[in-house]
PDB file of N, CA and C in Angstrom:
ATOM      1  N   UNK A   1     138.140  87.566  82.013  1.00  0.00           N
ATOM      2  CA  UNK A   1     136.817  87.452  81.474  1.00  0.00           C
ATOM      3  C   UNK A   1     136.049  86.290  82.099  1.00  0.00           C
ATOM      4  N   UNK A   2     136.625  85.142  82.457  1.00  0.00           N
ATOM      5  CA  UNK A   2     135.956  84.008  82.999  1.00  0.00           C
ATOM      6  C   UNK A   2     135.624  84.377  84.279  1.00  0.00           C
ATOM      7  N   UNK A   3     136.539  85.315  85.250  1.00  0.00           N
ATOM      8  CA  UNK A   3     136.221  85.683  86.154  1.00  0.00           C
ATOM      9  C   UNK A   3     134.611  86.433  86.443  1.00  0.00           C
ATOM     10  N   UNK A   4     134.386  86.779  85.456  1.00  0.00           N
ATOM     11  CA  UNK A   4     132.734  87.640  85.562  1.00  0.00           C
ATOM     12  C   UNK A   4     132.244  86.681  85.535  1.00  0.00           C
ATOM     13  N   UNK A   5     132.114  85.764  84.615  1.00  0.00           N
ATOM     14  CA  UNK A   5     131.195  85.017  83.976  1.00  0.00           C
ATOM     15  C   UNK A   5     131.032  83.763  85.193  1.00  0.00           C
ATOM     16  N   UNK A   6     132.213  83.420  86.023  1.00  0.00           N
ATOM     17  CA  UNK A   6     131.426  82.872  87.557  1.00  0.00           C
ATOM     18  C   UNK A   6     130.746  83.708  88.352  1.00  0.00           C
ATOM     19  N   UNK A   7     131.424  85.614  88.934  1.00  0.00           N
ATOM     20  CA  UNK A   7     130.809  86.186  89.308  1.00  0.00           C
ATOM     21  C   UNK A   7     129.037  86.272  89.125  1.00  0.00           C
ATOM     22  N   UNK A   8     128.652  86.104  88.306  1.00  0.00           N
ATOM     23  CA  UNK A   8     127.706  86.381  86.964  1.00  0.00           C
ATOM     24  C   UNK A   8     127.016  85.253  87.892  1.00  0.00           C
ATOM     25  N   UNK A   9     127.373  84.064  87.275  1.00  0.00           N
ATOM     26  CA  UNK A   9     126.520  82.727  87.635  1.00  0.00           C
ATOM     27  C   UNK A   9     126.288  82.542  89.121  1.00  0.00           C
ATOM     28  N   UNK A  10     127.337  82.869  90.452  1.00  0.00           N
ATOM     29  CA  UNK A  10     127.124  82.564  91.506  1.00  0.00           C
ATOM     30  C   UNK A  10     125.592  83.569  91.850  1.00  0.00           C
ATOM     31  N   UNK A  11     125.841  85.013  91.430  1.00  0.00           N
ATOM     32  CA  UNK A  11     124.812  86.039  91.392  1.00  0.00           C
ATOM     33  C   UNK A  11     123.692  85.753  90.938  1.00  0.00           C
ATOM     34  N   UNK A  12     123.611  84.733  89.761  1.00  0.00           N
ATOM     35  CA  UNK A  12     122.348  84.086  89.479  1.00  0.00           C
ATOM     36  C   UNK A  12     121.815  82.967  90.180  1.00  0.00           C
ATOM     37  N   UNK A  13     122.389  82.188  90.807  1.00  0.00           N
ATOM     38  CA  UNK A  13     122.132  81.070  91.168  1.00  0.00           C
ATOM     39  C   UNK A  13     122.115  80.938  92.894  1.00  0.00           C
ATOM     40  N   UNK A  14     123.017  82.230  93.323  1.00  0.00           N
ATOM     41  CA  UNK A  14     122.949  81.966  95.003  1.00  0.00           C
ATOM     42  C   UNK A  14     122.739  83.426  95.239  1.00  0.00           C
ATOM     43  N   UNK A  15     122.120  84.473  94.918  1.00  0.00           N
ATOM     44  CA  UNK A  15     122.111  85.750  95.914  1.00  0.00           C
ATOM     45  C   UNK A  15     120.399  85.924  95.124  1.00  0.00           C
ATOM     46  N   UNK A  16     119.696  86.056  94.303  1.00  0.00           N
ATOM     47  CA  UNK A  16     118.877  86.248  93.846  1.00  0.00           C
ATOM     48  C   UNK A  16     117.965  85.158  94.209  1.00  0.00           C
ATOM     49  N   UNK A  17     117.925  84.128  94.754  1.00  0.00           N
ATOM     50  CA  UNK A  17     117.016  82.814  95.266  1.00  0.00           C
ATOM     51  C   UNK A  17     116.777  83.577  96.771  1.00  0.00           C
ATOM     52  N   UNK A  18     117.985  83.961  97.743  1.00  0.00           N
ATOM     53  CA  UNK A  18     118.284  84.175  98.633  1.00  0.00           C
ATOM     54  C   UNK A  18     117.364  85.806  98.977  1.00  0.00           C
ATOM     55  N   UNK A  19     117.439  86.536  98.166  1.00  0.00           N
ATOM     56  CA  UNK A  19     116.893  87.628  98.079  1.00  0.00           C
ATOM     57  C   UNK A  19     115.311  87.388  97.753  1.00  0.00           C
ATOM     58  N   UNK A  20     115.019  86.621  97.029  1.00  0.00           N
ATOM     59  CA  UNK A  20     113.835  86.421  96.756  1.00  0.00           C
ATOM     60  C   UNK A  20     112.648  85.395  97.647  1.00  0.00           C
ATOM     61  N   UNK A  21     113.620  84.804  98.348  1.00  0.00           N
ATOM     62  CA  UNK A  21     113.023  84.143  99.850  1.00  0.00           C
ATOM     63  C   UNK A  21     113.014  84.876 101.021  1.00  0.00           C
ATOM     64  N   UNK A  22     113.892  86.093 100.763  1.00  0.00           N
ATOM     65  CA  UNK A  22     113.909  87.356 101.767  1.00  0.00           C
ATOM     66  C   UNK A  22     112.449  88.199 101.670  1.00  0.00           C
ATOM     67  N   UNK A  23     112.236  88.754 100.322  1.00  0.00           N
ATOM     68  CA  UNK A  23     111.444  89.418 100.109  1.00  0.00           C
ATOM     69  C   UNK A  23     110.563  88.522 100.556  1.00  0.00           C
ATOM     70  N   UNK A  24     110.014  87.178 100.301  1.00  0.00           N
ATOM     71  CA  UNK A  24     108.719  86.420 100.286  1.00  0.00           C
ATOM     72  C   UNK A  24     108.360  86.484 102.310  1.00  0.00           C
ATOM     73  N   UNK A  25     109.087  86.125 102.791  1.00  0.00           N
ATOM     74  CA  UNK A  25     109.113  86.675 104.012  1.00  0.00           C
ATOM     75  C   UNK A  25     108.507  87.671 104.353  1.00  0.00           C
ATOM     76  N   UNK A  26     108.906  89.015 104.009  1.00  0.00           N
ATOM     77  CA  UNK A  26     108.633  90.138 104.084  1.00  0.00           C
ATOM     78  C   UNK A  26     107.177  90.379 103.872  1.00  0.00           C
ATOM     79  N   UNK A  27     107.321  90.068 102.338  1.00  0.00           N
ATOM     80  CA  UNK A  27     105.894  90.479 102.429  1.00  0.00           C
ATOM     81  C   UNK A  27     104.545  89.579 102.881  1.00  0.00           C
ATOM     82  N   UNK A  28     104.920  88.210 103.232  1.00  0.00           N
ATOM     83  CA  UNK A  28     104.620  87.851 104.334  1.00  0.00           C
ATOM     84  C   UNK A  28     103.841  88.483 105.639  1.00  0.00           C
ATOM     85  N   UNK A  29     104.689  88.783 106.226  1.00  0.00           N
ATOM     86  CA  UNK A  29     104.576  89.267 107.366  1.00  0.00           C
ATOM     87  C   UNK A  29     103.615  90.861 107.405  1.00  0.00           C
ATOM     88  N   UNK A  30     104.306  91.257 106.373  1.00  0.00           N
ATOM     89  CA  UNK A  30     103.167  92.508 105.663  1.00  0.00           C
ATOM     90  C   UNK A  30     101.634  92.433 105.329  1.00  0.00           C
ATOM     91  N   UNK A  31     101.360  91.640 105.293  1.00  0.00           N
ATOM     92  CA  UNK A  31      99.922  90.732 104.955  1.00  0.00           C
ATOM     93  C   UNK A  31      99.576  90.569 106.762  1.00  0.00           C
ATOM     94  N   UNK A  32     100.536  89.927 107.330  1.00  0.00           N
ATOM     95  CA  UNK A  32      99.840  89.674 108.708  1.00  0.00           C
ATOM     96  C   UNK A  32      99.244  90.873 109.215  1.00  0.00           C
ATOM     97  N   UNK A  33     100.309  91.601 108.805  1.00  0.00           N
ATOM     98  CA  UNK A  33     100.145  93.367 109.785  1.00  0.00           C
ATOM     99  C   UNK A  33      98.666  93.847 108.884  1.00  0.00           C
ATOM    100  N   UNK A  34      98.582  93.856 107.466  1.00  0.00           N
ATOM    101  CA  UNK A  34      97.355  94.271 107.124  1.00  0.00           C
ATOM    102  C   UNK A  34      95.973  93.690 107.799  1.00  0.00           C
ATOM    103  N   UNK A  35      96.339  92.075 107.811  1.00  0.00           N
ATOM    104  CA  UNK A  35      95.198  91.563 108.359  1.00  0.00           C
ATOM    105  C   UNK A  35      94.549  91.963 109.797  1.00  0.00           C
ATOM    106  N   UNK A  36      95.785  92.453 110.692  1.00  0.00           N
ATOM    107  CA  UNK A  36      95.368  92.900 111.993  1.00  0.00           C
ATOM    108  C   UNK A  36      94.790  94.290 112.049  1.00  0.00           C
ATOM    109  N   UNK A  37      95.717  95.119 111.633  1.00  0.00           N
ATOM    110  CA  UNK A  37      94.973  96.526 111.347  1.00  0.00           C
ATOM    111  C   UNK A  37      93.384  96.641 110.962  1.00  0.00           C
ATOM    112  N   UNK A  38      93.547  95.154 109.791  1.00  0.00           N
ATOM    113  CA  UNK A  38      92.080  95.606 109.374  1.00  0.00           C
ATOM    114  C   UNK A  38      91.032  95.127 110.552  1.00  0.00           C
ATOM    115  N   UNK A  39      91.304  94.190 111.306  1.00  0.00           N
ATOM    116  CA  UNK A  39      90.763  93.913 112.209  1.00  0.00           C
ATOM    117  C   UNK A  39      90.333  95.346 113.472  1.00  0.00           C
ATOM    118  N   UNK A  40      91.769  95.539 113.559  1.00  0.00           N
ATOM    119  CA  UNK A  40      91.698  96.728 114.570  1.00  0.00           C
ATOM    120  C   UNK A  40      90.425  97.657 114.306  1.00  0.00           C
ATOM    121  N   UNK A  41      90.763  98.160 113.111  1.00  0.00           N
ATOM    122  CA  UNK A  41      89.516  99.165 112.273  1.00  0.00           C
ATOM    123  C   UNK A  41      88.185  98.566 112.326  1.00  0.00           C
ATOM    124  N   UNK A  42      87.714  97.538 111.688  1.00  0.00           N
ATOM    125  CA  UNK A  42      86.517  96.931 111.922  1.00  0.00           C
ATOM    126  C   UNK A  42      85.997  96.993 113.983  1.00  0.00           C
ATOM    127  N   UNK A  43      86.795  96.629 114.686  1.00  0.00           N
ATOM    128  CA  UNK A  43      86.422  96.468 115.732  1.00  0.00           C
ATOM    129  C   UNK A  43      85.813  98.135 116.330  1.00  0.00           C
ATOM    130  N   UNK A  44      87.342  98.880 115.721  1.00  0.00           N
ATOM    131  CA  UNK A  44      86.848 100.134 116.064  1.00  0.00           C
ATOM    132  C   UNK A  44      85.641 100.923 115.753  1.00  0.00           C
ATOM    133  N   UNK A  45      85.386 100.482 114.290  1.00  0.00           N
ATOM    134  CA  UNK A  45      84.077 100.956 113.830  1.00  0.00           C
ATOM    135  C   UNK A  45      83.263 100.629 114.387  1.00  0.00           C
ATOM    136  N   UNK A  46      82.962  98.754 114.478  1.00  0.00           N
ATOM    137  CA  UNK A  46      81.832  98.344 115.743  1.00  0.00           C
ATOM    138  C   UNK A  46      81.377  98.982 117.302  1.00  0.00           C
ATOM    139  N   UNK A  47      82.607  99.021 117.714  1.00  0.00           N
ATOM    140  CA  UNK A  47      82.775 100.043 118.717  1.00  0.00           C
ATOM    141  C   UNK A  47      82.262 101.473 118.871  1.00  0.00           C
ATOM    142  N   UNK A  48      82.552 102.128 117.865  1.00  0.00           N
ATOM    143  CA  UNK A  48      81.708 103.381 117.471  1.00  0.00           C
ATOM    144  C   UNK A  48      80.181 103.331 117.387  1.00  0.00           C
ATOM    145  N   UNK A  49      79.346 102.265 116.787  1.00  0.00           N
ATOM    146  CA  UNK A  49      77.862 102.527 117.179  1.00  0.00           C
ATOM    147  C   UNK A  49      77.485 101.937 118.279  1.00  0.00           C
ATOM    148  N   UNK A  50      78.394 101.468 119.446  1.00  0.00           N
ATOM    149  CA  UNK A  50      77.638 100.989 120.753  1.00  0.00           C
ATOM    150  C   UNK A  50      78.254 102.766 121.838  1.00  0.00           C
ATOM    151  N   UNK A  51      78.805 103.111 121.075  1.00  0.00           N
ATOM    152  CA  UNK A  51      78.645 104.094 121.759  1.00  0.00           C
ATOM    153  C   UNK A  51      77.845 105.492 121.390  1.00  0.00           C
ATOM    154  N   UNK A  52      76.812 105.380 120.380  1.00  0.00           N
ATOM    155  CA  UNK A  52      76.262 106.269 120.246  1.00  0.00           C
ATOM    156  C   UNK A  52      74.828 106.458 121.489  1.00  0.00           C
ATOM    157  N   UNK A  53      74.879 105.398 122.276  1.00  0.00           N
ATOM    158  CA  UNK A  53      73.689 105.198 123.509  1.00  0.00           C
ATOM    159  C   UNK A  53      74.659 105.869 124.265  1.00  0.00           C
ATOM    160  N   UNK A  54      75.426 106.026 124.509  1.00  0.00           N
ATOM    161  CA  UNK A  54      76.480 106.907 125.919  1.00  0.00           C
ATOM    162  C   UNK A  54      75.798 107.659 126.788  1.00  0.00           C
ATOM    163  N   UNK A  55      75.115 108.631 126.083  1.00  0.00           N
ATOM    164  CA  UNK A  55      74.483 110.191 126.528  1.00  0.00           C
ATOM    165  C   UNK A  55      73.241 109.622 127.415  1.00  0.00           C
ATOM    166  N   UNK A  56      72.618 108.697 126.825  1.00  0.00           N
ATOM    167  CA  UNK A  56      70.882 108.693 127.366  1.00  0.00           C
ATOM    168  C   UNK A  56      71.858 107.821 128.567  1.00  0.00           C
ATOM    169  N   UNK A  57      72.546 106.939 128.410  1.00  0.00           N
ATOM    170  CA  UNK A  57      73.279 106.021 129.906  1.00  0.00           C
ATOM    171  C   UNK A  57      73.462 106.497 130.213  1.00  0.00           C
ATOM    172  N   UNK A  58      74.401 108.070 130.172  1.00  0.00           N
ATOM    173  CA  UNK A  58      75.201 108.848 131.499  1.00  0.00           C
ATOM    174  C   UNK A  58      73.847 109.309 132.302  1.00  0.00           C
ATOM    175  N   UNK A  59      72.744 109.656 131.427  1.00  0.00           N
ATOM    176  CA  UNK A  59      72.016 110.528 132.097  1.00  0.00           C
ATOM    177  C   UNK A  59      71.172 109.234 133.311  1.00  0.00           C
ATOM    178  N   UNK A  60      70.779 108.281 132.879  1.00  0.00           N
ATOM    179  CA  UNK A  60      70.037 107.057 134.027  1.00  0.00           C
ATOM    180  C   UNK A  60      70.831 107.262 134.905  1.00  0.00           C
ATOM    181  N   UNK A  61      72.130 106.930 134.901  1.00  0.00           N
ATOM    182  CA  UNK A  61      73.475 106.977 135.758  1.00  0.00           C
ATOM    183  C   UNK A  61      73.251 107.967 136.479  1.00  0.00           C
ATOM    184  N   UNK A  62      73.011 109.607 136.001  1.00  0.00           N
ATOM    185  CA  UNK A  62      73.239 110.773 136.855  1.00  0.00           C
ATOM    186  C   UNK A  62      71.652 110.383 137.916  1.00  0.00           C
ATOM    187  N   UNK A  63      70.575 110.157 137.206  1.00  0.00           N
ATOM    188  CA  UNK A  63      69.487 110.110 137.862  1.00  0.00           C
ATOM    189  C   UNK A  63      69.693 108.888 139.229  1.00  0.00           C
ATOM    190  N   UNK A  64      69.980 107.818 139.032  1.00  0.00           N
ATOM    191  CA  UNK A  64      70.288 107.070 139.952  1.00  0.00           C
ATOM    192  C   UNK A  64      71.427 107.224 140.494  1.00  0.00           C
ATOM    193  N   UNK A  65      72.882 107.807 140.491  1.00  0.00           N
ATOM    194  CA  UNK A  65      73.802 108.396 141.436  1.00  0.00           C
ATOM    195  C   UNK A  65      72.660 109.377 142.480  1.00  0.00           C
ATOM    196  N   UNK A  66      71.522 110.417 142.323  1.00  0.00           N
ATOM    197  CA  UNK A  66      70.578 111.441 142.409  1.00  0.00           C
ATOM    198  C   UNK A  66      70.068 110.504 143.412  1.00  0.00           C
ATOM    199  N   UNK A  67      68.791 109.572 143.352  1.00  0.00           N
ATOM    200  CA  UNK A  67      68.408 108.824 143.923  1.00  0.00           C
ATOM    201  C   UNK A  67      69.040 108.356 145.412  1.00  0.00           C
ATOM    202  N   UNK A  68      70.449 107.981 145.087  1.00  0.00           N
ATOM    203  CA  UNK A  68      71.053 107.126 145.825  1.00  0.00           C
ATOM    204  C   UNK A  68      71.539 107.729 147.255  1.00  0.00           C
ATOM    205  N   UNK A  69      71.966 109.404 146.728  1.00  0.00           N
ATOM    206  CA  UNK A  69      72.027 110.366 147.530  1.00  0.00           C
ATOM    207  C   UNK A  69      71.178 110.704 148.163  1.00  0.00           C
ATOM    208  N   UNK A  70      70.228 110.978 147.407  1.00  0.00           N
ATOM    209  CA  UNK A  70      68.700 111.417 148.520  1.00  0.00           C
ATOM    210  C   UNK A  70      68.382 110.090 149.644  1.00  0.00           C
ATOM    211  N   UNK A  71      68.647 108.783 149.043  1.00  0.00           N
ATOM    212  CA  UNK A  71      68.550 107.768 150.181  1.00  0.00           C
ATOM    213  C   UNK A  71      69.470 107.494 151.367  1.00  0.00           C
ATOM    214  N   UNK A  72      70.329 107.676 150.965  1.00  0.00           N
ATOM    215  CA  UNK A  72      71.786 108.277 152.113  1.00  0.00           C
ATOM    216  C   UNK A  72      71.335 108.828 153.290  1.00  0.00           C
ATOM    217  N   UNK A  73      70.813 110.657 152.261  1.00  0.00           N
ATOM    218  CA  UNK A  73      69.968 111.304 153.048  1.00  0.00           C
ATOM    219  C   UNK A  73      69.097 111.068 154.127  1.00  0.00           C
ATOM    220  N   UNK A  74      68.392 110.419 153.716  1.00  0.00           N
ATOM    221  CA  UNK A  74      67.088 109.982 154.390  1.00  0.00           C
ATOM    222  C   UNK A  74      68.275 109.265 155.715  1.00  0.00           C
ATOM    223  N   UNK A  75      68.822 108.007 155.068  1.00  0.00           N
ATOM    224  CA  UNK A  75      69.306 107.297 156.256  1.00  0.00           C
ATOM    225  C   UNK A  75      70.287 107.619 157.496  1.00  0.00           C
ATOM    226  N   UNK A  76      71.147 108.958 156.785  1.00  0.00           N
ATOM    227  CA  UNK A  76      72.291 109.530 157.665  1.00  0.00           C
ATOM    228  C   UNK A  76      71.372 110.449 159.207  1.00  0.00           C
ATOM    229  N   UNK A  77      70.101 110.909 158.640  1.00  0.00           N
ATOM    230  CA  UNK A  77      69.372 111.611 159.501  1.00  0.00           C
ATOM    231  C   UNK A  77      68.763 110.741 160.765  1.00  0.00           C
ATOM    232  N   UNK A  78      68.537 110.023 160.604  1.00  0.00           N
ATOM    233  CA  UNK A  78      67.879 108.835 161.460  1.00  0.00           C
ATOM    234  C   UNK A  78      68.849 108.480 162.412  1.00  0.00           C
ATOM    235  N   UNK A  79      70.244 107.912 161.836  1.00  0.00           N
ATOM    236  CA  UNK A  79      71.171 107.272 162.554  1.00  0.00           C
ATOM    237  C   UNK A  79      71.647 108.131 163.445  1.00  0.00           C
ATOM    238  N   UNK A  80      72.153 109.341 162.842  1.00  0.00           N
ATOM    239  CA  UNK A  80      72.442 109.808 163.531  1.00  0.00           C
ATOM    240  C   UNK A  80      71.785 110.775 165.081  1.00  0.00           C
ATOM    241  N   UNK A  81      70.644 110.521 164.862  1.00  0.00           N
ATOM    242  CA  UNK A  81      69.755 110.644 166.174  1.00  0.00           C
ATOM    243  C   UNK A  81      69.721 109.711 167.155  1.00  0.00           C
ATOM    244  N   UNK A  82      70.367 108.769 166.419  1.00  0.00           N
ATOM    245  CA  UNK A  82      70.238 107.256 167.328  1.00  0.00           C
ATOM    246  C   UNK A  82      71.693 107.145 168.150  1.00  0.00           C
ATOM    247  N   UNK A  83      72.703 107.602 167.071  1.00  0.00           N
ATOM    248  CA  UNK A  83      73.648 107.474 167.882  1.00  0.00           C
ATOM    249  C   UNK A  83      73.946 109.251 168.837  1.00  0.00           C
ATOM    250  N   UNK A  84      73.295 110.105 168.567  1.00  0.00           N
ATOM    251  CA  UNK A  84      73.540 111.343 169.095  1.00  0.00           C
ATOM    252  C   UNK A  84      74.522 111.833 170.103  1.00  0.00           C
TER     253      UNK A  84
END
């Protein structure tokens, strides 16, 4: 019977402190991970209304890729008369 009753006390006094500085850890670190995620998400959301301009940019982009070609144009014709 005395035998429990140390069992008993070591269980109170050394595995339950030990366990409970385990958990505090844990959830610890669980908090970090929330804090980043939430970060992640916020950024992502921010991210989401700078890309609602995309469409009207691709299209300047297509117009001046357009441009750039026709000036090519112009210049490949010339040179190459020069160097013939």
């Amino acid at each position: 019977m005395n035998l429990w009753w140390i069992g008993n006390i070591i269980l109170v006094v050394v595995i339950v402190p030990v366990l409970v500085a385990l958990l505090n850890t844990l959830l610890g670190a669980l908090e970090r991970i929330r804090g980043a995620s939430q970060d992640a998400l916020d950024g992502g959301v921010a991210l989401i209304g700078e890309l609602d301009t995309a469409p009207a940019l691709l299209e300047t982009t297509d117009d001046v890729i357009k441009e750039v070609a026709n000036g090519a144009v112009r210049y490949a014709g010339p040179v190459s008369k020069l160097l013939g």
